[in-house]
C-alpha atoms as a PDB file:
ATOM      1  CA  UNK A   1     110.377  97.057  88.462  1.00  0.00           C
ATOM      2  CA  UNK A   2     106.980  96.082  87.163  1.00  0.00           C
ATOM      3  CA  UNK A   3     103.915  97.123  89.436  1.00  0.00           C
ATOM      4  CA  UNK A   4     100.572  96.330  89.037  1.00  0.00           C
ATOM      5  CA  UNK A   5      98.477  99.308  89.888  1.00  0.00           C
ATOM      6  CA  UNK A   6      94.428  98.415  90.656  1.00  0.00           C
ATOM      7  CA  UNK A   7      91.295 101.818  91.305  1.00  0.00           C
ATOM      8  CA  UNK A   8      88.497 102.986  90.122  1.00  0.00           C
ATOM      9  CA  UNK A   9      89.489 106.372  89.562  1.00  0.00           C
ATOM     10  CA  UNK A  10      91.223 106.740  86.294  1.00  0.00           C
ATOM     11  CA  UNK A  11      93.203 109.757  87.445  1.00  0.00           C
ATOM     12  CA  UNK A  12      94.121 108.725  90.441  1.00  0.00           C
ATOM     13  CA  UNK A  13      95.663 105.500  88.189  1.00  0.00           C
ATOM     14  CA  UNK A  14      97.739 108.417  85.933  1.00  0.00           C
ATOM     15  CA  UNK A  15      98.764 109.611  89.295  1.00  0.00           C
ATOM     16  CA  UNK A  16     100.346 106.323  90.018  1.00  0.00           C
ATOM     17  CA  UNK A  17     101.602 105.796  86.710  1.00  0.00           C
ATOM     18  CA  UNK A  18     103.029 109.062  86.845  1.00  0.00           C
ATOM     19  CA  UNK A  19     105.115 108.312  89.976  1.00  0.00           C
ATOM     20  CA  UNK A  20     106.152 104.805  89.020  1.00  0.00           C
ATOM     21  CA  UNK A  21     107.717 106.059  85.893  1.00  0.00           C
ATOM     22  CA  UNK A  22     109.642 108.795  87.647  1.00  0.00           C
ATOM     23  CA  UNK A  23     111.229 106.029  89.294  1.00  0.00           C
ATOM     24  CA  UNK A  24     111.889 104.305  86.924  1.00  0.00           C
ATOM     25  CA  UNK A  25     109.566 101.847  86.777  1.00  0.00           C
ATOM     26  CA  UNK A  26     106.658 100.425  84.720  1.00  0.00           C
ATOM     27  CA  UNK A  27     103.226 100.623  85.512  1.00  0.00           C
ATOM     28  CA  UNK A  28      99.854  98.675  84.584  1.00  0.00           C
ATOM     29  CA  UNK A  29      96.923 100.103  85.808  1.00  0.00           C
ATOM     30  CA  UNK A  30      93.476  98.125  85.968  1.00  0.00           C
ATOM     31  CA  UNK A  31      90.368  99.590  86.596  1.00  0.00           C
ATOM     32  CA  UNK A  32      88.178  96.466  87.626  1.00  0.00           C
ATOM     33  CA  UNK A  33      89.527  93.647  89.913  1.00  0.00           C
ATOM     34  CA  UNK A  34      88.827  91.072  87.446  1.00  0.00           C
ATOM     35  CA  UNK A  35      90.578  92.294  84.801  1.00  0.00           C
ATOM     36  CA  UNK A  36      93.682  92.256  87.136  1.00  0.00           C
ATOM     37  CA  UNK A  37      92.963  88.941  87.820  1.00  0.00           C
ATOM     38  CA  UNK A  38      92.978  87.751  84.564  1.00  0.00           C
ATOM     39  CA  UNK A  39      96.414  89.359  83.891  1.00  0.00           C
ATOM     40  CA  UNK A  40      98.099  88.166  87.147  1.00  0.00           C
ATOM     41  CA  UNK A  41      97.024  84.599  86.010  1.00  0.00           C
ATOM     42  CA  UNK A  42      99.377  84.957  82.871  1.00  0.00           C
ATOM     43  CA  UNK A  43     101.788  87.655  83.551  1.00  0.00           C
ATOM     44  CA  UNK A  44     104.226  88.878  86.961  1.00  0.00           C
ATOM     45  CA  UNK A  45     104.540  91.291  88.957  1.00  0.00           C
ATOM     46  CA  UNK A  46     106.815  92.930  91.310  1.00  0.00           C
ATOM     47  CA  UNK A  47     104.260  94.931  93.598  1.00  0.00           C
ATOM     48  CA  UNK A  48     100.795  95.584  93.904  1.00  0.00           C
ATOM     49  CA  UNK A  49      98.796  98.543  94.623  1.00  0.00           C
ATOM     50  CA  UNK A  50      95.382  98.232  95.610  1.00  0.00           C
ATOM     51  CA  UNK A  51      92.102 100.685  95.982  1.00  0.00           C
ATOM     52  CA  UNK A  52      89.504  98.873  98.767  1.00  0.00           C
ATOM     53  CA  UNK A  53      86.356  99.966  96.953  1.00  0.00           C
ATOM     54  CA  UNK A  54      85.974  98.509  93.235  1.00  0.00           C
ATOM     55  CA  UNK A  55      83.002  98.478  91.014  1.00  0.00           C
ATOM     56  CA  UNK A  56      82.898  94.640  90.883  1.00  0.00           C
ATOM     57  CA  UNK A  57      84.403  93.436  94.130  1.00  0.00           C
ATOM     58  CA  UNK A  58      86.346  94.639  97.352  1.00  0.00           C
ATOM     59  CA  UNK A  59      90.319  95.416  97.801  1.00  0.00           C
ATOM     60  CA  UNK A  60      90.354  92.919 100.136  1.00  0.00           C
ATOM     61  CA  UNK A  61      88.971  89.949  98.463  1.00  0.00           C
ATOM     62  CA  UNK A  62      92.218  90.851  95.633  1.00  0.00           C
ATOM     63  CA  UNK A  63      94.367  90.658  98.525  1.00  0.00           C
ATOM     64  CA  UNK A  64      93.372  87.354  99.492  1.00  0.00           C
ATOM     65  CA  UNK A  65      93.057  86.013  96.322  1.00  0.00           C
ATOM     66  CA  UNK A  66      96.698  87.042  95.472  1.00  0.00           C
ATOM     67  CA  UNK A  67      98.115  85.339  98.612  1.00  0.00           C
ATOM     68  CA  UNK A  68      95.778  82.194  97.846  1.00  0.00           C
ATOM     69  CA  UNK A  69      96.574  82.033  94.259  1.00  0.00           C
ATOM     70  CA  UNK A  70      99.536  83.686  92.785  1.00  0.00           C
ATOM     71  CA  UNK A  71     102.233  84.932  95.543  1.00  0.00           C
ATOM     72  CA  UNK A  72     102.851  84.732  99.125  1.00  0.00           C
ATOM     73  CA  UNK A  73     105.821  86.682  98.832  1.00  0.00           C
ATOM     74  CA  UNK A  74     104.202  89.872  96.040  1.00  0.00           C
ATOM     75  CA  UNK A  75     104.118  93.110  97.652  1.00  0.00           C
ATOM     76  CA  UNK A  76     101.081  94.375  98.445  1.00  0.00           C
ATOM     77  CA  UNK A  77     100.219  98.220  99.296  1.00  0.00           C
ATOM     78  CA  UNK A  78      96.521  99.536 100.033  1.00  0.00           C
ATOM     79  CA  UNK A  79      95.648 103.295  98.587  1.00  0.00           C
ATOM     80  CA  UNK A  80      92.035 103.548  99.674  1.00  0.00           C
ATOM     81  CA  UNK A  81      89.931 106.261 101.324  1.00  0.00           C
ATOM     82  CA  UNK A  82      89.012 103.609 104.122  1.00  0.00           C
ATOM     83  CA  UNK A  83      90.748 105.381 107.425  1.00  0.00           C
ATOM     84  CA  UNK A  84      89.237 103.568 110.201  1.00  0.00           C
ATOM     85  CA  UNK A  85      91.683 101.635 112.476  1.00  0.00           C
ATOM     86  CA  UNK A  86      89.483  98.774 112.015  1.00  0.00           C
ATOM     87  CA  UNK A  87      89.914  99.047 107.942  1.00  0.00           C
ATOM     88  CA  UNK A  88      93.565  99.591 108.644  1.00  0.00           C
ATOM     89  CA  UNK A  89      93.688  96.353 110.589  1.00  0.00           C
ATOM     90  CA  UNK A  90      91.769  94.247 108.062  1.00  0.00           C
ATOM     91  CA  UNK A  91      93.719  95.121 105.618  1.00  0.00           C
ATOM     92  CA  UNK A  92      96.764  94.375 106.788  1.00  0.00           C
ATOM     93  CA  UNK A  93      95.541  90.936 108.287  1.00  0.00           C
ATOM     94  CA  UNK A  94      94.052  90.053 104.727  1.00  0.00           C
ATOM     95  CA  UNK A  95      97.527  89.987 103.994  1.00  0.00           C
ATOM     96  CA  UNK A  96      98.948  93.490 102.372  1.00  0.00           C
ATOM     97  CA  UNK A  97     102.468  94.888 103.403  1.00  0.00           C
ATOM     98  CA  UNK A  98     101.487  98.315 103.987  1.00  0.00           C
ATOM     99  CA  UNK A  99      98.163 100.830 103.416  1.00  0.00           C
ATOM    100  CA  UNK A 100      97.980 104.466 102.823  1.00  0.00           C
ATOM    101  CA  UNK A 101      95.583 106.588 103.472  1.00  0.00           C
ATOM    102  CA  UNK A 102      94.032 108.394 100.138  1.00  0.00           C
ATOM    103  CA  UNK A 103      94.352 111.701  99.304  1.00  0.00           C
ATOM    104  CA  UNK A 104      97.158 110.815  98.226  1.00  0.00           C
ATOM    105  CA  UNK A 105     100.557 112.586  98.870  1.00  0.00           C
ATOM    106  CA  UNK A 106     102.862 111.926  96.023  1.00  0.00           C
ATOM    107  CA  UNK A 107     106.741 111.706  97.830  1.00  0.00           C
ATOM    108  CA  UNK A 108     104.848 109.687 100.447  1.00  0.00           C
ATOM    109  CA  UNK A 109     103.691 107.073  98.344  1.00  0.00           C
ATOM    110  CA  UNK A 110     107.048 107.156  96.693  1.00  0.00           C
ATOM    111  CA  UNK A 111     108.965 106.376  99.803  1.00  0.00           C
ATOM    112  CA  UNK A 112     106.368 103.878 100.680  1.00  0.00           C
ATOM    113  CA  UNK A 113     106.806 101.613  97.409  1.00  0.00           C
ATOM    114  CA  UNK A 114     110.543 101.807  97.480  1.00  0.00           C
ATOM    115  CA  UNK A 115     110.480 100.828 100.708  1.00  0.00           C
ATOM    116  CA  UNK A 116     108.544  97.875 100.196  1.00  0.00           C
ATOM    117  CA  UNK A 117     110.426  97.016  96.925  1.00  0.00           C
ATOM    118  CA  UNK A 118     113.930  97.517  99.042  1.00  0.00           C
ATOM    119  CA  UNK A 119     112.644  94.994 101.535  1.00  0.00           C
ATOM    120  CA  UNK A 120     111.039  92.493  99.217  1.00  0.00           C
ATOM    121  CA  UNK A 121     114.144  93.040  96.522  1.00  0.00           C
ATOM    122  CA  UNK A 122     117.490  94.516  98.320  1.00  0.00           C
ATOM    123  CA  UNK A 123     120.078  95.416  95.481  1.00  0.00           C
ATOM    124  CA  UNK A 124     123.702  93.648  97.156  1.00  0.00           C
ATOM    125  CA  UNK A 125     126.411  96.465  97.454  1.00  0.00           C
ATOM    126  CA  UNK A 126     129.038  93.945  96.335  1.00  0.00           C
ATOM    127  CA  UNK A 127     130.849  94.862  93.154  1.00  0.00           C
ATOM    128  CA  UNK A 128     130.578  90.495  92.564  1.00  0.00           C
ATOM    129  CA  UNK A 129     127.047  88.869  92.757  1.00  0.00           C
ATOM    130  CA  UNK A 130     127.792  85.161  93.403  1.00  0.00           C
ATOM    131  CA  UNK A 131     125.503  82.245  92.489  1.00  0.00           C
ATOM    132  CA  UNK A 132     127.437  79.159  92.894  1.00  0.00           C
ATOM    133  CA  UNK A 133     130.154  79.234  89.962  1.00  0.00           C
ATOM    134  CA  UNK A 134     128.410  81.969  88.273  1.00  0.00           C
ATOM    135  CA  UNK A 135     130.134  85.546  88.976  1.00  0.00           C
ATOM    136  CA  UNK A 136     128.261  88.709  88.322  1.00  0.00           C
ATOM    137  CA  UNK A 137     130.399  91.808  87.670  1.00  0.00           C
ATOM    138  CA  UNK A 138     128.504  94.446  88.077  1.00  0.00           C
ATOM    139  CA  UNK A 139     130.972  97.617  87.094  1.00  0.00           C
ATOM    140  CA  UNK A 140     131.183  95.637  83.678  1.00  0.00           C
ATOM    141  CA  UNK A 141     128.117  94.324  82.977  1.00  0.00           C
ATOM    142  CA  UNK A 142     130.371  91.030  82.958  1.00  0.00           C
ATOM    143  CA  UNK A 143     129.939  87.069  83.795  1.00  0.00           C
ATOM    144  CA  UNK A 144     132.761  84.639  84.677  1.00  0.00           C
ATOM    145  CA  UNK A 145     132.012  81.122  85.709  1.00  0.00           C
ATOM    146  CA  UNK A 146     134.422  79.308  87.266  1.00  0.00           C
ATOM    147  CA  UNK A 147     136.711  82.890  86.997  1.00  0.00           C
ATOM    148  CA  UNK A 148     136.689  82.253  83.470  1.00  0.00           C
ATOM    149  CA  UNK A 149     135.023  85.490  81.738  1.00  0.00           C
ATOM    150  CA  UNK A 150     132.429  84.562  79.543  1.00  0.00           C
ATOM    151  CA  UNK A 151     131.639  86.669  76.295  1.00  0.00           C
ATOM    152  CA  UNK A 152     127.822  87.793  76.467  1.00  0.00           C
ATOM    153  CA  UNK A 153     126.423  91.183  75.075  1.00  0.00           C
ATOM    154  CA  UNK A 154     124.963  94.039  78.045  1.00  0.00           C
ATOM    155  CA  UNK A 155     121.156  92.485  77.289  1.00  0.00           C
ATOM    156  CA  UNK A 156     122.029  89.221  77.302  1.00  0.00           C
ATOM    157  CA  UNK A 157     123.533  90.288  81.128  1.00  0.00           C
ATOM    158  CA  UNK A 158     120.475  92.164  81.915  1.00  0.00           C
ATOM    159  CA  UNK A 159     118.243  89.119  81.484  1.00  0.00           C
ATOM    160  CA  UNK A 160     120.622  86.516  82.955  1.00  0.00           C
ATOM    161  CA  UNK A 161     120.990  88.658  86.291  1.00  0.00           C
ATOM    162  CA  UNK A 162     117.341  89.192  86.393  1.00  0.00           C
ATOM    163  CA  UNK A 163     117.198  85.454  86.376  1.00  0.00           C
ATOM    164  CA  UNK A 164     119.345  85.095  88.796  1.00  0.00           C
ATOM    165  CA  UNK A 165     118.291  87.733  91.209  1.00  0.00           C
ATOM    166  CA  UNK A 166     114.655  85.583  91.065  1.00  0.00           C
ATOM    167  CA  UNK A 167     115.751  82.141  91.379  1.00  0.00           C
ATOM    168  CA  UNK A 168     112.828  79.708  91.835  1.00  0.00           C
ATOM    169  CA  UNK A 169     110.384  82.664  90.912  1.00  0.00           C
ATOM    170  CA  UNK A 170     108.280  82.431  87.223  1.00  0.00           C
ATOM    171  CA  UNK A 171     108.455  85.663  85.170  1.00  0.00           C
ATOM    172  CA  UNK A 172     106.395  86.354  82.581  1.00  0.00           C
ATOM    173  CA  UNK A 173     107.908  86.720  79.180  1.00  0.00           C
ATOM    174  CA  UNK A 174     106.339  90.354  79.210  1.00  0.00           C
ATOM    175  CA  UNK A 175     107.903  90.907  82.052  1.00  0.00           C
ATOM    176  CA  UNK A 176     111.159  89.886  80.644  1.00  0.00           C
ATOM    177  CA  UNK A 177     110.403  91.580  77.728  1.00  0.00           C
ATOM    178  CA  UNK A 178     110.083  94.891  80.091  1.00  0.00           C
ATOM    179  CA  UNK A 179     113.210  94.060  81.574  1.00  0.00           C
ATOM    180  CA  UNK A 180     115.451  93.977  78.862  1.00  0.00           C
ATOM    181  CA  UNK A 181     114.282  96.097  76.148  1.00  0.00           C
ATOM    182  CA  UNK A 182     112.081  98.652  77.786  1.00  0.00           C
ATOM    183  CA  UNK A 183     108.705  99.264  78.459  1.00  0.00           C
ATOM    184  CA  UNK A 184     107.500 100.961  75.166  1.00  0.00           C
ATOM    185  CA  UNK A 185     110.064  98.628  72.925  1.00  0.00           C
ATOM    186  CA  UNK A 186     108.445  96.530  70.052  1.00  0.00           C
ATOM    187  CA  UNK A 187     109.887  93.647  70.398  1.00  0.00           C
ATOM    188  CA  UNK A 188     108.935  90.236  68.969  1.00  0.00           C
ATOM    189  CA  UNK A 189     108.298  87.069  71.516  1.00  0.00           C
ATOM    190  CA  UNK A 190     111.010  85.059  69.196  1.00  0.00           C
ATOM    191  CA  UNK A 191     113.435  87.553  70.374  1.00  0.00           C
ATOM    192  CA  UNK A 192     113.391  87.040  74.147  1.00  0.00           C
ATOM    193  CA  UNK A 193     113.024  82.989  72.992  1.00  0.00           C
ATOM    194  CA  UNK A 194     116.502  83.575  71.415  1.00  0.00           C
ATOM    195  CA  UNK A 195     118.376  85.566  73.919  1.00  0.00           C
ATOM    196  CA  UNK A 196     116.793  82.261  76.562  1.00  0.00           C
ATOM    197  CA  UNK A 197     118.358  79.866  74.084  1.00  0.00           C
ATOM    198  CA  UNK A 198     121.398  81.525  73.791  1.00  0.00           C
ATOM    199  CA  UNK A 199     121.643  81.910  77.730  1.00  0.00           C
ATOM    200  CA  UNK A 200     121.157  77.998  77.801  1.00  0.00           C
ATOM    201  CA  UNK A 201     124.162  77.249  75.546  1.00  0.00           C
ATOM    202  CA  UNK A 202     126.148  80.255  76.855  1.00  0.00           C
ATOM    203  CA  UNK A 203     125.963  79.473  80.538  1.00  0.00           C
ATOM    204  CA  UNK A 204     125.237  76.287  80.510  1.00  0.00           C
ATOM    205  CA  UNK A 205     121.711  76.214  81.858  1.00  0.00           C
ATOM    206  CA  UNK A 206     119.829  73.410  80.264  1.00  0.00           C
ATOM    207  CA  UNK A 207     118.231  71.197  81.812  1.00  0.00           C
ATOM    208  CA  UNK A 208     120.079  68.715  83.912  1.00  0.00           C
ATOM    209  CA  UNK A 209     122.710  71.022  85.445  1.00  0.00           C
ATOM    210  CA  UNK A 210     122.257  72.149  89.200  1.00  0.00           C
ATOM    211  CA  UNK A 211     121.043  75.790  87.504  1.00  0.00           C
ATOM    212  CA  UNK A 212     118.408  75.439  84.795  1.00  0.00           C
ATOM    213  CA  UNK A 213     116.069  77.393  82.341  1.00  0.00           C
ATOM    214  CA  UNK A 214     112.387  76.003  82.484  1.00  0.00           C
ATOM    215  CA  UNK A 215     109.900  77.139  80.055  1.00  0.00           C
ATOM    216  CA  UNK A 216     106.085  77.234  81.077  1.00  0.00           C
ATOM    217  CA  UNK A 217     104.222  76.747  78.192  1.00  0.00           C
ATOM    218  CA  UNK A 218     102.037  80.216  77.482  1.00  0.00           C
ATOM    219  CA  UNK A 219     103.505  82.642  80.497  1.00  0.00           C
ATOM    220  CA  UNK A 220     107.376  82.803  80.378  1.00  0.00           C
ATOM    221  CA  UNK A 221     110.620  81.240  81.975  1.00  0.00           C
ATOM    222  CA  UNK A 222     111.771  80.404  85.152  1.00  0.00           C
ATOM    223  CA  UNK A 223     115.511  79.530  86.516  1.00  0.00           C
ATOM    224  CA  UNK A 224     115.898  76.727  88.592  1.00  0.00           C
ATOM    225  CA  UNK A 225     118.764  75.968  91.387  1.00  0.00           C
ATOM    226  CA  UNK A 226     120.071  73.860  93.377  1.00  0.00           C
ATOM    227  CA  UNK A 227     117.715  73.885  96.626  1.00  0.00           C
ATOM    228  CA  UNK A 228     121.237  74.842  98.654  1.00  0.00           C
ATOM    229  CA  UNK A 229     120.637  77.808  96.658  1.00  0.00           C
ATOM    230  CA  UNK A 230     117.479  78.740  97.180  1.00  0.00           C
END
């Protein structure tokens, strides 16, 4: 998963970073709430971790702005030192998922985020992941559609499930990027642009046909289904 991690405290950041790898996961830390901003404008995210007290503006005001502008849906979790009942309240009425209390204990805030990522993205026990025609097999990394196996390569798989698995929802071609190579790959943007084109022809997904690949110019790709399927 990709998480989006927002303090002033630059250890306290390394702390998170720490944990979020250990889960396997990737993690951007911001220090200021703009500079967040700016990235959430052009690139996803799939949960947020917020500090209350920021050197240019308040937790909360992120918060909001997140619901109002980029996600209704985002996971949100406070980390702050705020402790009141009254802060506790605010912040979950500005619209975050869940708030911890800061100093942080490390296996807390561990169960905490998976728990809000197991909510907001539960992982089917099925051994087939159906969407419409398209059949995910999961033990080999495998797609048939229409029970006709279809020959693809494992990251080719790893990207089309991750479409899948966020119909509707726009992912940034860093995130993709994340997804399917790795966090610390080099990897050029005509690469991902090739593996999407290839996906298109493949399965099938161009536009037209009740699942589709859209492109938004200058953040990254979105799949689009039928609204039964949504």
């Amino acid at each position: 998963m990709r998480i989006a991690a927002l303090d002033d405290d630059p250890l306290q950041l390394e702390m998170f970073r720490q944990v979020c790898a250990e889960a396997g996961h990737n993690c951007h830390t911001y220090l200021k709430g703009a500079a967040l901003q700016q990235d959430m404008r052009r690139e996803s995210f799939d949960l947020l971790i917020v500090d209350w007290q920021l050197p240019d503006m308040e937790g909360t005001d992120i918060v909001r702005w997140t619901r109002n502008q980029i996600s209704k849906d985002l996971p949100i979790l406070f980390v702050t030192h705020r402790s009141e009942e009254a802060d506790i309240v605010e912040g979950l009425s500005c619209g975050a998922d869940d708030f911890m209390i800061k100093p942080v204990r490390v296996a807390e805030l561990r169960a905490r985020m998976s728990a809000l990522l197991r909510r907001a993205y539960p992982v089917p026990a099925q051994s087939v992941l159906a969407f419409g025609p398209y059949h995910f097999i999961t033990a080999t990394n495998g797609i048939e559609i229409d029970g006709q196996p279809v020959e693809i390569t494992h990251r080719e798989y790893t990207l089309a499930l991750t479409l899948f698995q966020n119909l509707g929802r726009l992912l940034s071609r860093d995130h993709l990027r994340e997804v399917v190579w790795g966090h610390s790959a080099e990897v050029q943007s005509r690469s991902l642009d090739t593996h999407v084109s290839r996906l298109r022809n493949i399965l099938n997904l161009r536009a037209g046909q009740p699942y589709a690949i859209s492109a938004v110019y200058g953040y990254g790709y979105r799949l689009d289904a039928p609204e039964s399927a949504h």
